[in-house]
Protein backbone atom coordinates (compact mmCIF):
# COMPACT_ATOMS: atom_id res chain seq x y z
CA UNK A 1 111.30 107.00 109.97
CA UNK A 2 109.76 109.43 108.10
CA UNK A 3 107.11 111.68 109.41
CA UNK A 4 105.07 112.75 106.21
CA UNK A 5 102.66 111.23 103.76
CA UNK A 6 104.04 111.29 100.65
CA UNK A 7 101.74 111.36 97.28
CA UNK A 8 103.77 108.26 96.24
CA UNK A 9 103.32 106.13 99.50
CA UNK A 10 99.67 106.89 98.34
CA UNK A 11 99.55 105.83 95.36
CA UNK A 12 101.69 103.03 96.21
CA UNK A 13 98.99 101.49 98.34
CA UNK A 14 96.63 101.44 95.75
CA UNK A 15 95.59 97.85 94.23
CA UNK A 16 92.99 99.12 91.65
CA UNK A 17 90.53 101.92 90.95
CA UNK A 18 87.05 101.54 89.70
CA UNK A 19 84.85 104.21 88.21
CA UNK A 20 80.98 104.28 87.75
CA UNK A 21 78.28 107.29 86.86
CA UNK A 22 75.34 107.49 88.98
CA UNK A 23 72.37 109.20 87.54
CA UNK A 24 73.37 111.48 84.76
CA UNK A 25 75.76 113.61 86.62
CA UNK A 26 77.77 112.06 89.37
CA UNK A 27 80.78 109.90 89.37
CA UNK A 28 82.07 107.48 92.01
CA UNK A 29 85.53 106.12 92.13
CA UNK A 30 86.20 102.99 94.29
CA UNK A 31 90.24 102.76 95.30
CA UNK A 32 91.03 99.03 96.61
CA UNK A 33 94.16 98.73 98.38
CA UNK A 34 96.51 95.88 98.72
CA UNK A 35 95.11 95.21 102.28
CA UNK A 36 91.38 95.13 100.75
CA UNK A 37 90.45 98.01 102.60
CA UNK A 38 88.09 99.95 99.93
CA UNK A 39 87.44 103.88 99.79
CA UNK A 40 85.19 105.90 97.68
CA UNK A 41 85.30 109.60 96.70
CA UNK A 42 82.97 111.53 94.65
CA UNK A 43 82.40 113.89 92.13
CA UNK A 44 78.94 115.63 90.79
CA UNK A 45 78.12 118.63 88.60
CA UNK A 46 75.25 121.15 88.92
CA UNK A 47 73.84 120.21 85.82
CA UNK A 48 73.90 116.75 83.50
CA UNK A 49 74.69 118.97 80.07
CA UNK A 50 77.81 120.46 82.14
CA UNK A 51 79.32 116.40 82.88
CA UNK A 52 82.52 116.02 81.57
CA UNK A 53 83.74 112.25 82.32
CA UNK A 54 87.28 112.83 82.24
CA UNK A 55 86.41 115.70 84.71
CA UNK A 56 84.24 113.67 86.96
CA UNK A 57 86.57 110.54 86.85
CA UNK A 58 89.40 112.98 88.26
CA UNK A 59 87.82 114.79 90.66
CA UNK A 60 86.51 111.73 92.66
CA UNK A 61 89.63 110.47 92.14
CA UNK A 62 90.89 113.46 94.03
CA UNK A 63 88.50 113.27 96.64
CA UNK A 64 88.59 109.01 97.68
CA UNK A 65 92.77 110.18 97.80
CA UNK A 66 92.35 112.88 100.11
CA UNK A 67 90.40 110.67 102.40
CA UNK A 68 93.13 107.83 102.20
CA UNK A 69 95.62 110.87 103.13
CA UNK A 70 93.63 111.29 106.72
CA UNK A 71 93.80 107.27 107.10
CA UNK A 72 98.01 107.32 105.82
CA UNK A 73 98.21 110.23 108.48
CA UNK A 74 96.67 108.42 111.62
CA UNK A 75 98.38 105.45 110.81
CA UNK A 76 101.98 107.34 110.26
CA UNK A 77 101.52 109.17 113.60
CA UNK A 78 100.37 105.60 115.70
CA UNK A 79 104.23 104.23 113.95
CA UNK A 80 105.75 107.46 115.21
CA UNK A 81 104.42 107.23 118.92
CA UNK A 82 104.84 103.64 118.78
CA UNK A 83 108.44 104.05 117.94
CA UNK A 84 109.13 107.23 120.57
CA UNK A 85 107.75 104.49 123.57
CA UNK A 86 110.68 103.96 125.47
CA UNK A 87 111.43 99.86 126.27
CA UNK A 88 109.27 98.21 129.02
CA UNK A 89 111.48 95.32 131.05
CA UNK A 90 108.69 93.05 132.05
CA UNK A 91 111.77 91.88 134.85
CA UNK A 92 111.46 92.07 138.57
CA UNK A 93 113.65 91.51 141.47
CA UNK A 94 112.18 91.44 144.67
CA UNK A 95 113.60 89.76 148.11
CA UNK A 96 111.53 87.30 149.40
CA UNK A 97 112.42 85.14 152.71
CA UNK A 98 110.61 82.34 153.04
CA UNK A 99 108.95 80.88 156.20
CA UNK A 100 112.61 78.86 157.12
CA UNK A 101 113.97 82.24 156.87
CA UNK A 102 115.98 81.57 153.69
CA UNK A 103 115.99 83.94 151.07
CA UNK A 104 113.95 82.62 147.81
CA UNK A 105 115.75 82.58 144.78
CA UNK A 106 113.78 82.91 141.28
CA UNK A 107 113.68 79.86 138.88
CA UNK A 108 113.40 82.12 136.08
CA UNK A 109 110.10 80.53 135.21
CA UNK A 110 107.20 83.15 134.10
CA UNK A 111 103.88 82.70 133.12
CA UNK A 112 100.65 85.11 132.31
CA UNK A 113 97.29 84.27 134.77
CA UNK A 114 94.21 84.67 133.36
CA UNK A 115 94.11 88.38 134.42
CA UNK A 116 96.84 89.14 132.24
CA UNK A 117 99.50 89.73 135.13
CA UNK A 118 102.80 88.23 135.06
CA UNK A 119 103.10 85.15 137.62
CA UNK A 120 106.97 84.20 138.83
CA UNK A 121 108.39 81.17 140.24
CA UNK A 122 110.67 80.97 142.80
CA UNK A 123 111.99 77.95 145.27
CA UNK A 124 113.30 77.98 148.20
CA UNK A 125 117.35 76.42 148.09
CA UNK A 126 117.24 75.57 151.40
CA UNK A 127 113.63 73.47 152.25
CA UNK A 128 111.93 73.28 148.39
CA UNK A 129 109.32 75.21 149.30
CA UNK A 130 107.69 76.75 146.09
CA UNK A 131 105.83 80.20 146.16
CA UNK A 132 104.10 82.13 143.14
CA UNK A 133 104.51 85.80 143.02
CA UNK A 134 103.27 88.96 141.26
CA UNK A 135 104.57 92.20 141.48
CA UNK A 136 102.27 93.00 143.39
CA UNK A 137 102.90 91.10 146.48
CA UNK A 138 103.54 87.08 147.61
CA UNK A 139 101.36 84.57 147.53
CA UNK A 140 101.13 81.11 147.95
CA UNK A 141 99.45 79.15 144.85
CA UNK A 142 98.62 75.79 143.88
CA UNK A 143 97.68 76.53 139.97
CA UNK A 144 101.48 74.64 139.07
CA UNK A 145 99.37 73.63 135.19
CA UNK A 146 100.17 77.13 134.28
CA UNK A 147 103.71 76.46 134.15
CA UNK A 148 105.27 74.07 132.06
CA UNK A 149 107.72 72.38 133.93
């Protein structure tokens, strides 16, 4: 992956540009991206006999491009962090004896509770018995609609 903004991927994102005069001596350009997100720069002149409209036109140009540059940037560096995370396995082993003294075996079902933590199943070969656990610790639990067995 590259790690620079580059004046084409900036232009590139551009979808159109719109220019208007406000008063008698400042000009606004309006850059739409594909993604709809819309960004205006600026341009104005000390005084109205100086305005030049080719001028103005380019130099809020100019300016609604260098603020897309700081929003390329952030968004380069979040897909260069994101890509430097290392992998996460969301598996667990853990031994767990049940109350027969057998040791409980995982049925490789998972599901999410509704505080976002990672519920396992696991029965017991020997008597049936069926326990939920988090990685956290044990526990017995009777919510068996979250899984969908």
């Amino acid at each position: 992956m590259e790690n620079r903004i580059t004046e084409d991927r900036i232009k590139d994102k551009i979808k159109s540009e719109e220019y208007q005069l406000l008063g008698k001596k400042t000009t606004i350009c309006l850059l739409t991206t594909y993604t709809g997100f819309e960004i205006v720069g600026t341009s104005s002149c000390v005084d109205a006999e100086n305005y030049n409209e080719l001028i103005g036109r380019s130099l809020a140009f100019e300016s609604a491009i260098r603020k897309l540059y700081e929003f390329e940037g952030y968004l380069l560096q979040q897909e260069l962090y994101n890509s430097k995370k290392p992998f996460q396995k969301t598996h667990i082993k853990i031994n767990f004896y049940c109350k027969c003294g057998s040791q409980v075996k995982s049925d490789n079902v998972k599901s999410v509770n509704e505080c976002g933590d990672y519920i396992y199943r696991h029965t017991c070969k020997n008597c049936g018995e069926i326990y939920y656990l988090t990685k956290e610790y044990p526990m017995k639990d009777h919510r068996k609609d979250e899984f969908n067995d």
